[in-house]
C-alpha atoms as a PDB file:
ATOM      1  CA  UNK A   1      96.892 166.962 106.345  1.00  0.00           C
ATOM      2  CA  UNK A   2      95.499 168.805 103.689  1.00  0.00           C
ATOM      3  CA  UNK A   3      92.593 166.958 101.224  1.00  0.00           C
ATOM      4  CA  UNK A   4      92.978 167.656  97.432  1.00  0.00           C
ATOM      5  CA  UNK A   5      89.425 166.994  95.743  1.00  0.00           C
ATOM      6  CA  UNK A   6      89.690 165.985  91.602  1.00  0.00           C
ATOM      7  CA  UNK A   7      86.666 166.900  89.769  1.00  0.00           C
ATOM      8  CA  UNK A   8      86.735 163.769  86.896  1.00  0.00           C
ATOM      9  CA  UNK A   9      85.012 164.728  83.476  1.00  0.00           C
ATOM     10  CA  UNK A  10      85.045 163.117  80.464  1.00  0.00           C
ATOM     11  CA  UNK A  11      87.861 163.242  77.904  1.00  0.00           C
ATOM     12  CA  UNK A  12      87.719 166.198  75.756  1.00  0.00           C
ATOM     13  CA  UNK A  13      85.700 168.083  78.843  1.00  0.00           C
ATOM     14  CA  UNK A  14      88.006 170.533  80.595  1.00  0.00           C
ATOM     15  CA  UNK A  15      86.621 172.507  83.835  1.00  0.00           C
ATOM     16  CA  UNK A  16      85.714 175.500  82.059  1.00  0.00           C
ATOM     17  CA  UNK A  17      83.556 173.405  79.711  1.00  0.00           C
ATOM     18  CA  UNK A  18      82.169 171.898  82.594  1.00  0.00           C
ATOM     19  CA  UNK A  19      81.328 175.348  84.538  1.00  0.00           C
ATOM     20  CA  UNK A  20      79.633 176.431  81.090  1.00  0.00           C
ATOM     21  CA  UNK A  21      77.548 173.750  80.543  1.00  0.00           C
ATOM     22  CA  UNK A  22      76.338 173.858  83.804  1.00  0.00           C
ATOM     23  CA  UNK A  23      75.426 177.465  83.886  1.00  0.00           C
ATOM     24  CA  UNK A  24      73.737 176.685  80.323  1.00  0.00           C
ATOM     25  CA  UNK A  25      71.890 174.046  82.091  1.00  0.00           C
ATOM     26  CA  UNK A  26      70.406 176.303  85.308  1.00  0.00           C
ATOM     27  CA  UNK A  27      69.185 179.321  82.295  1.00  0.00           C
ATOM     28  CA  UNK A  28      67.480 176.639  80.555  1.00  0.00           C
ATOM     29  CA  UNK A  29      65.915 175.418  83.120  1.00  0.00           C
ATOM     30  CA  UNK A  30      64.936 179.027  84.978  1.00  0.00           C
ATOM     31  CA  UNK A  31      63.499 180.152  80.967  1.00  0.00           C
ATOM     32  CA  UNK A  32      61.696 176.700  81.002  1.00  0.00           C
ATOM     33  CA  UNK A  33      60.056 177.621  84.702  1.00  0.00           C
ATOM     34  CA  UNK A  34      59.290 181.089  83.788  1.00  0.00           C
ATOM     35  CA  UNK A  35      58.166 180.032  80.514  1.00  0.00           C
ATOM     36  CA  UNK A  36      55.788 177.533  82.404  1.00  0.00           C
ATOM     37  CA  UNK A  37      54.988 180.043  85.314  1.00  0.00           C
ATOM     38  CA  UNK A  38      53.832 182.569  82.171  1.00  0.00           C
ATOM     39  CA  UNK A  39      51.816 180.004  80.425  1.00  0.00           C
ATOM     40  CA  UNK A  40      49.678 179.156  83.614  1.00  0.00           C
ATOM     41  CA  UNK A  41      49.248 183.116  84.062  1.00  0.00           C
ATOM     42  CA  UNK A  42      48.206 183.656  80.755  1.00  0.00           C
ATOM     43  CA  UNK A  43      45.650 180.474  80.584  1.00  0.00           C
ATOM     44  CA  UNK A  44      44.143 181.065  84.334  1.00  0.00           C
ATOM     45  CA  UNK A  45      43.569 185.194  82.860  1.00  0.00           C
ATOM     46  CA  UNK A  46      42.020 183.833  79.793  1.00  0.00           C
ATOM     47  CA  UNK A  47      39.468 181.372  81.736  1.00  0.00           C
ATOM     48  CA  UNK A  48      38.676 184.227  83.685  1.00  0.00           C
ATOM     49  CA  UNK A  49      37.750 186.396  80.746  1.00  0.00           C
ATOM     50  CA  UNK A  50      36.353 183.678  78.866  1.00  0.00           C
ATOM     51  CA  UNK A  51      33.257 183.099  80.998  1.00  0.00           C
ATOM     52  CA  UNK A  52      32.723 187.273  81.796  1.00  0.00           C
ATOM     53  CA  UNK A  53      30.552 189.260  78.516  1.00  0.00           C
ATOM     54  CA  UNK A  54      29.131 192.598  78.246  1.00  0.00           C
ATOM     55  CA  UNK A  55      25.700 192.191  78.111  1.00  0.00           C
ATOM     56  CA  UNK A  56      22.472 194.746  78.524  1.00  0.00           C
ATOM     57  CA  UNK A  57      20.219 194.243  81.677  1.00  0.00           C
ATOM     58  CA  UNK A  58      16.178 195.423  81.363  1.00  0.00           C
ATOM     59  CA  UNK A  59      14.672 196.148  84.886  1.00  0.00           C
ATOM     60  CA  UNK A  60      11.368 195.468  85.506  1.00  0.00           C
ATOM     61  CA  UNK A  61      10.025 196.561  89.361  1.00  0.00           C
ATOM     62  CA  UNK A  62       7.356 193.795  90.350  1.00  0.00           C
ATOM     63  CA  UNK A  63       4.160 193.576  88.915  1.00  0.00           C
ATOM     64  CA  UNK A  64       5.382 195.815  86.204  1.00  0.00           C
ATOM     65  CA  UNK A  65       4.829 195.169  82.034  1.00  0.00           C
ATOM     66  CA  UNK A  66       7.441 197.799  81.120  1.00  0.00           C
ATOM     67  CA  UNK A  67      11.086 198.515  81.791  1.00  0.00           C
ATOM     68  CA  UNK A  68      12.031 200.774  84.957  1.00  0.00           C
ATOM     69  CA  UNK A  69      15.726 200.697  83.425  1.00  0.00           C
ATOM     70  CA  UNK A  70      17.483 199.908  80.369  1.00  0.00           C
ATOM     71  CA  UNK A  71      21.651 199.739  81.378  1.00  0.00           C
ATOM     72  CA  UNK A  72      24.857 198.217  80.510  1.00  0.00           C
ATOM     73  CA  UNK A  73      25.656 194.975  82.594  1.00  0.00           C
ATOM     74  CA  UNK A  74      28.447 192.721  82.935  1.00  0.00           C
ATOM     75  CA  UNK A  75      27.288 188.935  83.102  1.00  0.00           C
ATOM     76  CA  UNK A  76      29.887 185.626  84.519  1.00  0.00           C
ATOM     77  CA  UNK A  77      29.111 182.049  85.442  1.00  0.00           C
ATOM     78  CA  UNK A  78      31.645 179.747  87.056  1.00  0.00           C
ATOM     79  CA  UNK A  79      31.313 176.466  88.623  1.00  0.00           C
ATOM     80  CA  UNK A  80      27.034 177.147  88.841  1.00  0.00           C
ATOM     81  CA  UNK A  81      27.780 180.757  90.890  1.00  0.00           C
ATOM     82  CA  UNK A  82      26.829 183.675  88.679  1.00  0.00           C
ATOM     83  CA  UNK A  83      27.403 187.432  89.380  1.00  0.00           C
ATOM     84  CA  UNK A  84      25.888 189.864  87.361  1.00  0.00           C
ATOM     85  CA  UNK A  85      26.920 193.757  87.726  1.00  0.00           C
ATOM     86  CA  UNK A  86      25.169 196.601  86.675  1.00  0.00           C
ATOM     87  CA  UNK A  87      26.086 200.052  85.459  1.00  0.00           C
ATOM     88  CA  UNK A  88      23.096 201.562  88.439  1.00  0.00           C
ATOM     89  CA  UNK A  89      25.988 200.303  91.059  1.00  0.00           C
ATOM     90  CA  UNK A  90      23.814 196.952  92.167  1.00  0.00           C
ATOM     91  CA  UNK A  91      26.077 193.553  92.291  1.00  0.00           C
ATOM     92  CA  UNK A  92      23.950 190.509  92.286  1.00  0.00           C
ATOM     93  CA  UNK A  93      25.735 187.640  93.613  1.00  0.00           C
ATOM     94  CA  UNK A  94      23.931 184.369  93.190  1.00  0.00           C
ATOM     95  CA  UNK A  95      24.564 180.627  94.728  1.00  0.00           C
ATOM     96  CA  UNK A  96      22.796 177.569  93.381  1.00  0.00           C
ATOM     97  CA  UNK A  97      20.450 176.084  95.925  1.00  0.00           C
ATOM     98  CA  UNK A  98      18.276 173.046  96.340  1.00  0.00           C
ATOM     99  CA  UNK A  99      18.137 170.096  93.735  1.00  0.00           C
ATOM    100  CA  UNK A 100      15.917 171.705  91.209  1.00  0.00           C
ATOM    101  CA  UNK A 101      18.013 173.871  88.586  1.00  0.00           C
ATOM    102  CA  UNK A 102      17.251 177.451  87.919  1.00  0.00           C
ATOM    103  CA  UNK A 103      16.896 178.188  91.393  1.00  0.00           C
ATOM    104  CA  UNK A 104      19.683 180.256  93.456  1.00  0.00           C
ATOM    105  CA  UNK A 105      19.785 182.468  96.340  1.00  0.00           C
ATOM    106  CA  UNK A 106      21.448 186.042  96.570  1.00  0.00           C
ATOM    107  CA  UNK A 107      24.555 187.528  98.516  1.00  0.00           C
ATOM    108  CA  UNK A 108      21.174 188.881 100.533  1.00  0.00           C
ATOM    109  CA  UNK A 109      19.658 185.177 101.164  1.00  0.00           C
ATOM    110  CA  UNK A 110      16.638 186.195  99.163  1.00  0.00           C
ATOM    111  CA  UNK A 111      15.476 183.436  96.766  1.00  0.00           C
ATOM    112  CA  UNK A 112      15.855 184.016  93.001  1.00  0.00           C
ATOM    113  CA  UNK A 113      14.845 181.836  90.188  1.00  0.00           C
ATOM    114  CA  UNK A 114      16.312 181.554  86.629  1.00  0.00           C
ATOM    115  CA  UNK A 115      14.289 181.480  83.178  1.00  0.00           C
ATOM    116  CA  UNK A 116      15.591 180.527  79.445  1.00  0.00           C
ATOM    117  CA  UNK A 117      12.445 182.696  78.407  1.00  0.00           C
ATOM    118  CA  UNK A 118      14.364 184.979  76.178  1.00  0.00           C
ATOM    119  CA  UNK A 119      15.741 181.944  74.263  1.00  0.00           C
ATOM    120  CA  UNK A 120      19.246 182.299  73.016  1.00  0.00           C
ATOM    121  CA  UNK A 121      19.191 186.260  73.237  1.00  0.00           C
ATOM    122  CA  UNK A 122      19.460 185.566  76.912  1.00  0.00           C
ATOM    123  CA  UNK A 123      18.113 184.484  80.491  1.00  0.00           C
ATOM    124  CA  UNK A 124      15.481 186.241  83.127  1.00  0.00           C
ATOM    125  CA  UNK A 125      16.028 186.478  86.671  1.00  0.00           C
ATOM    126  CA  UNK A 126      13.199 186.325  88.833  1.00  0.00           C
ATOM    127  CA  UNK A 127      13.906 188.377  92.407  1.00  0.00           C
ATOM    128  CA  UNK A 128      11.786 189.011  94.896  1.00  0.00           C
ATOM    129  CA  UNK A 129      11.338 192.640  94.216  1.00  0.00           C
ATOM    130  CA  UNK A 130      12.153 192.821  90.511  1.00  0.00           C
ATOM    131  CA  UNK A 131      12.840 191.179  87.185  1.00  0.00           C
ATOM    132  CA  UNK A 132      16.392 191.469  85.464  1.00  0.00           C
ATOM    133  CA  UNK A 133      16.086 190.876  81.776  1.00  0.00           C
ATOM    134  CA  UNK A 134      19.669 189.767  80.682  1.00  0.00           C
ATOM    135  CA  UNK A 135      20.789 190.054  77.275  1.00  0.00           C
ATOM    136  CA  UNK A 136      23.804 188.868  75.093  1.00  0.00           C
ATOM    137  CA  UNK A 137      23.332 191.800  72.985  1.00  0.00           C
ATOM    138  CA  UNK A 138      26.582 194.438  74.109  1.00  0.00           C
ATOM    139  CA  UNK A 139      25.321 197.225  72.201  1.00  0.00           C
ATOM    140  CA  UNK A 140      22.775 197.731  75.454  1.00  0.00           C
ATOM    141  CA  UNK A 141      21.082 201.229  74.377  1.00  0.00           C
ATOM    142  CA  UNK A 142      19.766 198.762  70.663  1.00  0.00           C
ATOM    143  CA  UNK A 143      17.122 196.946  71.783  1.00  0.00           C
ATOM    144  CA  UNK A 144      17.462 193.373  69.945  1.00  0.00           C
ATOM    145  CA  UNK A 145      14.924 192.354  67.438  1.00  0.00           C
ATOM    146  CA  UNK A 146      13.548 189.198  65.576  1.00  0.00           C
ATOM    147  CA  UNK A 147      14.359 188.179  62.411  1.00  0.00           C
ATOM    148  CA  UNK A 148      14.456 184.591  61.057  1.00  0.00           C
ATOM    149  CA  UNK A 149      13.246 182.880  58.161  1.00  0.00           C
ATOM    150  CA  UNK A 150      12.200 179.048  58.145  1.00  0.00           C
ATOM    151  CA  UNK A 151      11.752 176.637  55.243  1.00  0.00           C
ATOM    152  CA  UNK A 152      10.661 173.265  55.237  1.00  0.00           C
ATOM    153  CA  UNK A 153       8.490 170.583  52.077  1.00  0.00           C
ATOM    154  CA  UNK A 154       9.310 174.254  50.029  1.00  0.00           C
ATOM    155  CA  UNK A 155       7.501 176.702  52.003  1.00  0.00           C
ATOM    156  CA  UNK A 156       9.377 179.016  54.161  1.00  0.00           C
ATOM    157  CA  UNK A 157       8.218 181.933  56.606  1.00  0.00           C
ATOM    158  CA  UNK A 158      10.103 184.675  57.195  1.00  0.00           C
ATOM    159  CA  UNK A 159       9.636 186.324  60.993  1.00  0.00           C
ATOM    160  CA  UNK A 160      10.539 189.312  62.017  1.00  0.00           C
ATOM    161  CA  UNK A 161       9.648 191.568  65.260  1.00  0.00           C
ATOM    162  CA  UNK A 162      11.595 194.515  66.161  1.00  0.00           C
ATOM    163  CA  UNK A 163      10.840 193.470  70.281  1.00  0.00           C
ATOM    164  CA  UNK A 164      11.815 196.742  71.160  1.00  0.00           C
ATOM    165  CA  UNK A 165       8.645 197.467  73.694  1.00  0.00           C
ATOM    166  CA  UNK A 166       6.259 195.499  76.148  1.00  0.00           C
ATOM    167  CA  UNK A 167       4.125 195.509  72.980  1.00  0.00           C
ATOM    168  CA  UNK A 168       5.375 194.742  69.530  1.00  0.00           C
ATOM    169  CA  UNK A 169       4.352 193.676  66.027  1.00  0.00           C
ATOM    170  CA  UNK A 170       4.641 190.678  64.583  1.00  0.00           C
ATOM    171  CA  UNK A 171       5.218 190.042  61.146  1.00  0.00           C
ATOM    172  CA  UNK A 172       4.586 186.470  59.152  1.00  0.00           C
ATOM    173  CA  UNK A 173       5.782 186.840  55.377  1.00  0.00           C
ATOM    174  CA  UNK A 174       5.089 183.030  53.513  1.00  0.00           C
ATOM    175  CA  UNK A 175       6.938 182.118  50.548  1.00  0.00           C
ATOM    176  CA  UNK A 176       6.411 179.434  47.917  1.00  0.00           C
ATOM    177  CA  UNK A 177       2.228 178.942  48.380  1.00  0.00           C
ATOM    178  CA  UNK A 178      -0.145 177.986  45.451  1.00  0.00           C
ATOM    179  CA  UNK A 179      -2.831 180.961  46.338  1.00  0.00           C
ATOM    180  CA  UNK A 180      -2.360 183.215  49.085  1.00  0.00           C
ATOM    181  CA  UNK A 181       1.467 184.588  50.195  1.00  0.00           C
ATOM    182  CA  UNK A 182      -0.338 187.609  52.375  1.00  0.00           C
ATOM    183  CA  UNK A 183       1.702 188.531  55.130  1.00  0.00           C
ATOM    184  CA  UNK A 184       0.004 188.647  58.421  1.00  0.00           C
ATOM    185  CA  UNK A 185       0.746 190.915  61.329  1.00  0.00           C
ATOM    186  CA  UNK A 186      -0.123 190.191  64.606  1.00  0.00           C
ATOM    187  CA  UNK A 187      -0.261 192.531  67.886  1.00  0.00           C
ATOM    188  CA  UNK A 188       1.868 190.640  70.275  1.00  0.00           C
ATOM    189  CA  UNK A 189       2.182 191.034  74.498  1.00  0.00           C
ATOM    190  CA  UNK A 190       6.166 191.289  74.561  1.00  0.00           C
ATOM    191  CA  UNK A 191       8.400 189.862  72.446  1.00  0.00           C
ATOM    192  CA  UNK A 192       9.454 186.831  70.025  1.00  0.00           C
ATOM    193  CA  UNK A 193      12.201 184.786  71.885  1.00  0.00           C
ATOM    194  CA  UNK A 194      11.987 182.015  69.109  1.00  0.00           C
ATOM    195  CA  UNK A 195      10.221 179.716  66.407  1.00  0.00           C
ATOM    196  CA  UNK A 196      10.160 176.601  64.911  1.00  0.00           C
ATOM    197  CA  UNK A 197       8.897 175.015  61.789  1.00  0.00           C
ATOM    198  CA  UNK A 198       7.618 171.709  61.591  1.00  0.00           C
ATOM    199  CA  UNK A 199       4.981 168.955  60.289  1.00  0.00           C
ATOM    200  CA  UNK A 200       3.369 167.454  63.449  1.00  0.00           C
ATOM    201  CA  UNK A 201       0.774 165.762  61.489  1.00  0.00           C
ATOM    202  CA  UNK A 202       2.866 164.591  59.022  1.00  0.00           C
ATOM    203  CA  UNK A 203       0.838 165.737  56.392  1.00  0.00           C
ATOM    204  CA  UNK A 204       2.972 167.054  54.019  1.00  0.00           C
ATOM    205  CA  UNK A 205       2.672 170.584  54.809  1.00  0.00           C
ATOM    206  CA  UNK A 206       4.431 172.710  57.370  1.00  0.00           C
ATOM    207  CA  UNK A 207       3.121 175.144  60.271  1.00  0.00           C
ATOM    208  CA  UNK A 208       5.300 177.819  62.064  1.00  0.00           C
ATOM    209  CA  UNK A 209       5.194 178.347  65.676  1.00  0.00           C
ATOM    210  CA  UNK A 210       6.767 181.662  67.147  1.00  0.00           C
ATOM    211  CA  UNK A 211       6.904 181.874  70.842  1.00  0.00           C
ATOM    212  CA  UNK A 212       6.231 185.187  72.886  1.00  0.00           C
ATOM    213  CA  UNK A 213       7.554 185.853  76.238  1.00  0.00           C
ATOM    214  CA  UNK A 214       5.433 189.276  78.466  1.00  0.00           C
ATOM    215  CA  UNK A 215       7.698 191.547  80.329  1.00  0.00           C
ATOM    216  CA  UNK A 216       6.961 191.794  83.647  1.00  0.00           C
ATOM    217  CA  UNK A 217       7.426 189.493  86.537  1.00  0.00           C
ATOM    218  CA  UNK A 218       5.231 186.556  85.711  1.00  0.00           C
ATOM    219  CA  UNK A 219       6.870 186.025  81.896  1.00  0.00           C
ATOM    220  CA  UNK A 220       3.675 184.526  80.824  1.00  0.00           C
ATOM    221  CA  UNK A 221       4.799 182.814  77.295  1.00  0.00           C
ATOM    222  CA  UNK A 222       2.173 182.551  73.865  1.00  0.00           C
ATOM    223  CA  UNK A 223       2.221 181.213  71.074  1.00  0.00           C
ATOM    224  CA  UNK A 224       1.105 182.855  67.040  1.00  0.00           C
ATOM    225  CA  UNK A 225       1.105 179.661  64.785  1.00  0.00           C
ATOM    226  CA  UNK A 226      -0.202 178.666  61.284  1.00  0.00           C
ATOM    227  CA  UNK A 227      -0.481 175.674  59.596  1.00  0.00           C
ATOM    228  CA  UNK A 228      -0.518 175.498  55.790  1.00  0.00           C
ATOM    229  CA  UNK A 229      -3.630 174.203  53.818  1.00  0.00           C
ATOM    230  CA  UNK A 230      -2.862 171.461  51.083  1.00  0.00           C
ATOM    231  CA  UNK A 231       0.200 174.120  49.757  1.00  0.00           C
ATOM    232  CA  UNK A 232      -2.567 176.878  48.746  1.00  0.00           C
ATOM    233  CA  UNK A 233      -2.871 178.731  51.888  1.00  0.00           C
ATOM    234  CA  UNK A 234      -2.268 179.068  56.050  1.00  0.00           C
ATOM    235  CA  UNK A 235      -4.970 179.002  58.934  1.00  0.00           C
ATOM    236  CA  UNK A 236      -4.486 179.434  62.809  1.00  0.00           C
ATOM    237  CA  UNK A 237      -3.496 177.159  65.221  1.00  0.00           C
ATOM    238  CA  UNK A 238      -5.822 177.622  68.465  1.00  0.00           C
ATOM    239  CA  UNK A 239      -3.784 176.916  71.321  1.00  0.00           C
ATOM    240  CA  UNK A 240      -6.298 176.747  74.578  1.00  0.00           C
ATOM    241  CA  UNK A 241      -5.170 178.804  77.613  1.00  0.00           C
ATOM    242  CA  UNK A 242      -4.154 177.470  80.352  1.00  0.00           C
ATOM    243  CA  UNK A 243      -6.423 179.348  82.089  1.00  0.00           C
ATOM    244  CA  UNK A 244      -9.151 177.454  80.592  1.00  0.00           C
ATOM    245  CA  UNK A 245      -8.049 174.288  82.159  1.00  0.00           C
ATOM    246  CA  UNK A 246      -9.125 174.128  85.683  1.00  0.00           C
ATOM    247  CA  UNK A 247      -6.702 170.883  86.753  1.00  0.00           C
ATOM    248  CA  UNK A 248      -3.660 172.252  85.389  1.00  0.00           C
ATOM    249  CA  UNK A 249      -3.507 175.842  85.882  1.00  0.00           C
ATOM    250  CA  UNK A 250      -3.314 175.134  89.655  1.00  0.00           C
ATOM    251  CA  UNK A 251      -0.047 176.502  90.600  1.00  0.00           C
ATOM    252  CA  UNK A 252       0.260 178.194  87.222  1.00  0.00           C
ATOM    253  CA  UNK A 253       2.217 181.631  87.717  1.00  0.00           C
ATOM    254  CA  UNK A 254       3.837 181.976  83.863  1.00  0.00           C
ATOM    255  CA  UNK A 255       7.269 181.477  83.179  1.00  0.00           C
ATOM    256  CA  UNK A 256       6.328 179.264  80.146  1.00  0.00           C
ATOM    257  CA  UNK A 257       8.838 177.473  77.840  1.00  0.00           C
ATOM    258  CA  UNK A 258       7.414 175.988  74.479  1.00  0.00           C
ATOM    259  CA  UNK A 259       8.986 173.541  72.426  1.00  0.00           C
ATOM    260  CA  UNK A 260       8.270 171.085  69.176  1.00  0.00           C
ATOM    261  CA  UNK A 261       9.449 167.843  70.532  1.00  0.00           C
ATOM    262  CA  UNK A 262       9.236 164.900  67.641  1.00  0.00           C
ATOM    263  CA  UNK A 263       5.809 165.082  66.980  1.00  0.00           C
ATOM    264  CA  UNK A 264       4.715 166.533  69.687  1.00  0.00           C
ATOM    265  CA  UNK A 265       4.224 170.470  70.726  1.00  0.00           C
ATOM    266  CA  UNK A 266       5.401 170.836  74.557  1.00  0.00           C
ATOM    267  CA  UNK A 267       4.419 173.593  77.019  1.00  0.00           C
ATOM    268  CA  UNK A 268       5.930 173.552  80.263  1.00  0.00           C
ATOM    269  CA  UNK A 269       6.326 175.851  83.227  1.00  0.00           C
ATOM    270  CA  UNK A 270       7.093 175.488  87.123  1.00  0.00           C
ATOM    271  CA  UNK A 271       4.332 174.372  89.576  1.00  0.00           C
ATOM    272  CA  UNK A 272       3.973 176.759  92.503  1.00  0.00           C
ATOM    273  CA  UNK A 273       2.974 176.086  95.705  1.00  0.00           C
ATOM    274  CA  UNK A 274       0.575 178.121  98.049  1.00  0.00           C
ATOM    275  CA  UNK A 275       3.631 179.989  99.780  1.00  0.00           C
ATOM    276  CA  UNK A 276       6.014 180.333  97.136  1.00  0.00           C
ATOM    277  CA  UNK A 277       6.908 183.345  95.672  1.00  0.00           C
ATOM    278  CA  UNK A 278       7.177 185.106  91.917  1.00  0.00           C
ATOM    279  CA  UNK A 279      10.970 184.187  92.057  1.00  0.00           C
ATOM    280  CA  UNK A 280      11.024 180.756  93.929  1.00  0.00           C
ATOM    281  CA  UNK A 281       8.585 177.879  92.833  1.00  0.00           C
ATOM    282  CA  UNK A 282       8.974 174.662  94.769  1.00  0.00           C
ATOM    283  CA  UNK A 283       6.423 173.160  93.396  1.00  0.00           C
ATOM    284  CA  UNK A 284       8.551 171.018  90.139  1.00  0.00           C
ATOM    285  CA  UNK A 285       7.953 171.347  86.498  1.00  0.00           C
ATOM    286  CA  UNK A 286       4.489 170.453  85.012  1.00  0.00           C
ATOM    287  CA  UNK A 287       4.863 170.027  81.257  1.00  0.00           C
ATOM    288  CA  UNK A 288       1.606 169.750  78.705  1.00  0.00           C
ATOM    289  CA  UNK A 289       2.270 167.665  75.316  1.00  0.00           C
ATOM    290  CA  UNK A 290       0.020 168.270  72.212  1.00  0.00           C
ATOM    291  CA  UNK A 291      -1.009 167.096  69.345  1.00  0.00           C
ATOM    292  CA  UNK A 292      -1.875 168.431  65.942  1.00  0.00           C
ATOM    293  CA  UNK A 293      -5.918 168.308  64.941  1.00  0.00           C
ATOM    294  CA  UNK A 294      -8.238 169.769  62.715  1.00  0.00           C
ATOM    295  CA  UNK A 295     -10.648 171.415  64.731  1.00  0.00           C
ATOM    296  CA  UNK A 296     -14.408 172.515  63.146  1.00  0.00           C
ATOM    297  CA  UNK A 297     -13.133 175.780  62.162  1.00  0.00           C
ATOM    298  CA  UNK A 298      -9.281 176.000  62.274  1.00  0.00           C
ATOM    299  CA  UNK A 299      -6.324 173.828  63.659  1.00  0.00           C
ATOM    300  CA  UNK A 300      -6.265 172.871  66.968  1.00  0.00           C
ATOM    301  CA  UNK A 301      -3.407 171.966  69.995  1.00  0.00           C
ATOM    302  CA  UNK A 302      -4.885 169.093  71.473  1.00  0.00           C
ATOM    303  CA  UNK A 303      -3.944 168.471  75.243  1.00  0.00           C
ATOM    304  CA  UNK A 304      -2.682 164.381  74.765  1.00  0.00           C
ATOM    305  CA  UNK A 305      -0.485 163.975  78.169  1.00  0.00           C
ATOM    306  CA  UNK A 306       0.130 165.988  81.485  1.00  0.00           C
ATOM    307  CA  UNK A 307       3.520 164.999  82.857  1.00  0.00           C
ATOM    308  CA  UNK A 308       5.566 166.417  86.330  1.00  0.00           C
ATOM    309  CA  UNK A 309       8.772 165.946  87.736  1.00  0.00           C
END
């Protein structure tokens, strides 16, 4: 017995339309996949490149204040891991540890601790035998320099370092006072990683703060600030050390971050512990909160609350 199978198709369809249509079909659908396939390709290459930049990398041995190495570097963060490769043929490969951020450990299990003390240019890592300086900047052999102007109640400041050594000068320009629009230069230990402008007293009248990292392991931060005087001219602003203050320089190592908070200027930097070393403070963040004062001579940071976390 012999089985004839009928294929039924619509009217107006004859096989050959049929066979087409369905070979139409299976391209469309193999272009679509590929298509699809291609898209993924492309996206996953991009997010790969998206998060990897040229960048320059300043070595600094331990206990050093100037540069062992200048080189091109390669810097990429994914998912908290970072790996940062240099021209000199070192690899750093670096895991997030512990609950406290800024704190990771290399491929080597030595403990390494990160620092926002170049401000946007950048971030510092803290090893145990060295200090990698990493900066945005691709053009690595042109050091990157200051140069900012702030205006605020019609007085602005323009300031400009060219941060191109362990010691640099500073230069204040004002614009738009009654009496005195002298420039001031100041010898600074490292380099300008930021400023602000602000009215913490809410007098009226502005002051500039410019914040100074050291090279070197430790980081130690400053701070060069003036307030102006009724329009007419600028004084200092005294900011005590923290060396002066016998409570809360326990545990002090550097690393300082400064910051105008409301009405408020901040310091804060981490707390370390007896054992702890350069790159790995356990001890939690202490931060210091001032206030604005006139003083008997100049303007004054005022130490108003001590908080840690």
């Amino acid at each position: 017995m012999v089985f004839t199978w009928y294929l039924h198709l619509a009217p107006g369809y004859h096989v050959v339309d049929f066979v087409n249509e369905n070979i139409a079909m299976k391209i469309k659908i193999l272009y679509l996949t590929v298509s699809i396939m291609s898209f993924i390709a492309l996206s996953f290459a991009s997010e790969i490149n998206a998060d990897t930049v040229d960048a320059r990398c300043d070595i600094y041995l331990k206990g050093e204040d100037r540069a062992s190495a200048t080189i091109p570097c390669t810097f990429s963060q994914r998912q908290g891991y970072i790996n940062i490769v240099r021209s000199d043929g070192v690899s750093h490969e670096l895991e997030p540890t512990g609950t406290e951020p800024g704190n990771f450990s290399d491929q080597d299990g030595r403990p390494v601790y990160r620092q926002s003390g170049l401000g946007k240019d950048g971030l510092i890592f803290r090893f145990p035998d060295e200090s990698v300086f990493v900066y945005w900047d691709a053009v690595w052999g042109t050091p990157k320099g200051f140069d900012q102007t702030f205006e605020l109640q019609g007085i602005s400041f323009h300031v400009s370092s060219p941060n191109n050594s362990s010691i640099n000068t500073l230069t204040i320009q004002p614009s738009g006072l009654e009496i005195d629009n002298s420039s001031m230069e100041v010898e600074i230990d490292g380099t300008v990683t930021s400023a602000e402008i602000a009215d913490l007293d809410s007098n009226g009248w502005p002051e500039i703060y410019v914040y100074v990292n050291s090279a070197g392991s430790g980081g130690y931060g400053s701070l060069v600030a003036y307030a102006v005087n009724n329009g007419k001219s600028v004084s200092d602003i005294y900011l005590p050390p923290i060396s002066d203050d016998k409570v809360n320089s326990v545990g002090y190592m550097g690393h300082d971050e400064f910051a105008v908070v409301e009405s408020t200027f901040v310091q804060r930097f981490p707390i370390y512990l007896e054992n702890d070393t350069n790159a790995s403070p356990s001890g939690g963040i202490r931060q210091l909160q001032y206030k604005l004062t006139m003083g008997e001579a100049s303007w004054v940071l005022k130490l108003d609350r001590v908080v840690e976390y």
